[in-house]
Protein backbone atom coordinates (compact mmCIF):
# COMPACT_ATOMS: atom_id res chain seq x y z
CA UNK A 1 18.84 -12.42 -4.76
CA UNK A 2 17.59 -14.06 -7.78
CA UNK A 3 16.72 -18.15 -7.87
CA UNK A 4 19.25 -20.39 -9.58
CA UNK A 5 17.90 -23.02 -11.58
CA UNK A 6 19.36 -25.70 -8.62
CA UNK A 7 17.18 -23.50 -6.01
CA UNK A 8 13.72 -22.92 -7.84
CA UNK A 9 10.88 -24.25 -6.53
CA UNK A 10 8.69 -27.22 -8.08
CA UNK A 11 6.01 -26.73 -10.15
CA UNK A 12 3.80 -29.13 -7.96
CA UNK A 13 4.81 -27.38 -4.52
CA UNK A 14 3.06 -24.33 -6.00
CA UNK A 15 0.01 -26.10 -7.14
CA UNK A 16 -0.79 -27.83 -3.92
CA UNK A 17 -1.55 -24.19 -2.71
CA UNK A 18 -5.03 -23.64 -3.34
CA UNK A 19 -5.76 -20.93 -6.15
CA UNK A 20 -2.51 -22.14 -8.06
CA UNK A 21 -2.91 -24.83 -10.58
CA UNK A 22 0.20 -26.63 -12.31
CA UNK A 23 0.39 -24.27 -15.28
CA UNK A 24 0.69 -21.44 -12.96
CA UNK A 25 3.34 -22.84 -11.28
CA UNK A 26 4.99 -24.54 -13.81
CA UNK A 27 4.96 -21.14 -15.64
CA UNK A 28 6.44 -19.44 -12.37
CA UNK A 29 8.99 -22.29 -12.06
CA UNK A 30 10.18 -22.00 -15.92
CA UNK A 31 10.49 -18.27 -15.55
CA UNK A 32 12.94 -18.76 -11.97
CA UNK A 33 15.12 -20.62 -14.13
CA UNK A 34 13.69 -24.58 -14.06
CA UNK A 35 15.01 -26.62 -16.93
CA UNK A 36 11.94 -27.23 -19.49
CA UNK A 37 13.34 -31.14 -19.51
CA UNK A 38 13.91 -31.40 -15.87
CA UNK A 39 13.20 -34.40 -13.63
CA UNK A 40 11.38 -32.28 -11.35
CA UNK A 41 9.06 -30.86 -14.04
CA UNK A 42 8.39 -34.30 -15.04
CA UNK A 43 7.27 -35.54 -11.81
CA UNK A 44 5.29 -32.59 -11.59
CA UNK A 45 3.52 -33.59 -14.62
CA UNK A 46 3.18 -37.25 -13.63
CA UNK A 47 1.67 -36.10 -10.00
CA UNK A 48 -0.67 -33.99 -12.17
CA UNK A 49 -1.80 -35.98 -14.56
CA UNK A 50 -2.37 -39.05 -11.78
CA UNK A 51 -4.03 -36.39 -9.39
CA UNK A 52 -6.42 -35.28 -12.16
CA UNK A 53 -7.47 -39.00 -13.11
CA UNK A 54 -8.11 -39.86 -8.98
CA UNK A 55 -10.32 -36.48 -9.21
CA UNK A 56 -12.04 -38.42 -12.37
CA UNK A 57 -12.61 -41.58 -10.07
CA UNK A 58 -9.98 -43.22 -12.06
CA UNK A 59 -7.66 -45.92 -10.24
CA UNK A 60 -5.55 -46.73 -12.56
CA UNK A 61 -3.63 -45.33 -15.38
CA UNK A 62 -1.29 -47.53 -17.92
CA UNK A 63 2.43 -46.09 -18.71
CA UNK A 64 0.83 -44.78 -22.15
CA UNK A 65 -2.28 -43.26 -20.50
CA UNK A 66 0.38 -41.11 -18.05
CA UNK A 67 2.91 -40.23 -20.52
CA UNK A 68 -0.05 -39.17 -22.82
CA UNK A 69 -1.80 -37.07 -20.72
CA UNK A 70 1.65 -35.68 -19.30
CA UNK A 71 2.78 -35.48 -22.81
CA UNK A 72 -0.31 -32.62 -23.40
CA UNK A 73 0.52 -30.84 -20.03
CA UNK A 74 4.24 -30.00 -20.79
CA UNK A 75 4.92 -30.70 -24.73
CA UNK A 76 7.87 -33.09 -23.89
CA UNK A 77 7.65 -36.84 -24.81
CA UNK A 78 8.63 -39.19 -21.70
CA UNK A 79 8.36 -41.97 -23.19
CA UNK A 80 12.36 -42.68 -23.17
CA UNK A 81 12.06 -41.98 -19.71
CA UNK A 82 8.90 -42.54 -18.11
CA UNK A 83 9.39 -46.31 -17.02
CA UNK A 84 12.61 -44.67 -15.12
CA UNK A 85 10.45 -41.84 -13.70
CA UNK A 86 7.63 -43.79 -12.44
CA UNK A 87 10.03 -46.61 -10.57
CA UNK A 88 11.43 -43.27 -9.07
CA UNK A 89 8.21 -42.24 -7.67
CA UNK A 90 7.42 -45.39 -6.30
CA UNK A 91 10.09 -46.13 -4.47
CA UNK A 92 10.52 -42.43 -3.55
CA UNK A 93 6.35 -42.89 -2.02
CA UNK A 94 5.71 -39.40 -4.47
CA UNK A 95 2.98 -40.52 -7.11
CA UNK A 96 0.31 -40.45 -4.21
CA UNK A 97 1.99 -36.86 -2.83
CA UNK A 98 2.25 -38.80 0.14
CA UNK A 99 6.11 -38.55 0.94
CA UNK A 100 8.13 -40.99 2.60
């Protein structure tokens, strides 16, 4: 049975496994059929690019730092949407990859 779009996994669940960074999986996750503009590839660049600047020592980030750096990871400007996207994650409790 192949993956729908609908049923493929998240970039980000595949990079929390150790030995698969985001490109991996976001590779993996474009190839099962993952929408290059969807939410969840978004997130998965936001987690990524706020994971890599905690590994930095970094605590903070501005909108334009995140949608930068997330801008390089995927090629896709956020900036319509990023404001949007980041209220999500907040209230959602995923920017820290914490869950709810």
């Amino acid at each position: 049975m192949t993956p729908s779009a609908s049923s493929a996994p998240l970039p980000t669940a595949a990079s929390d496994i150790d030995g698969i960074g985001f490109f991996s999986a976001d590779q993996v996750a474009l190839s099962l059929g993952l929408p290059p503009d969807s939410p969840q590839r978004f997130n998965a660049a936001i987690r990524q690019v706020l994971a890599a600047s905690r590994e930095q020592g970094r605590c903070f980030l501005s909108d334009r730092q995140i949608g930068a750096g997330a801008l390089e990871l995927i090629d896709l400007n956020l900036a319509d949407r990023l404001a949007a996207l980041l209220a999500a994650m907040v209230q959602d409790h995923t920017s820290c990859g914490c869950g709810s």
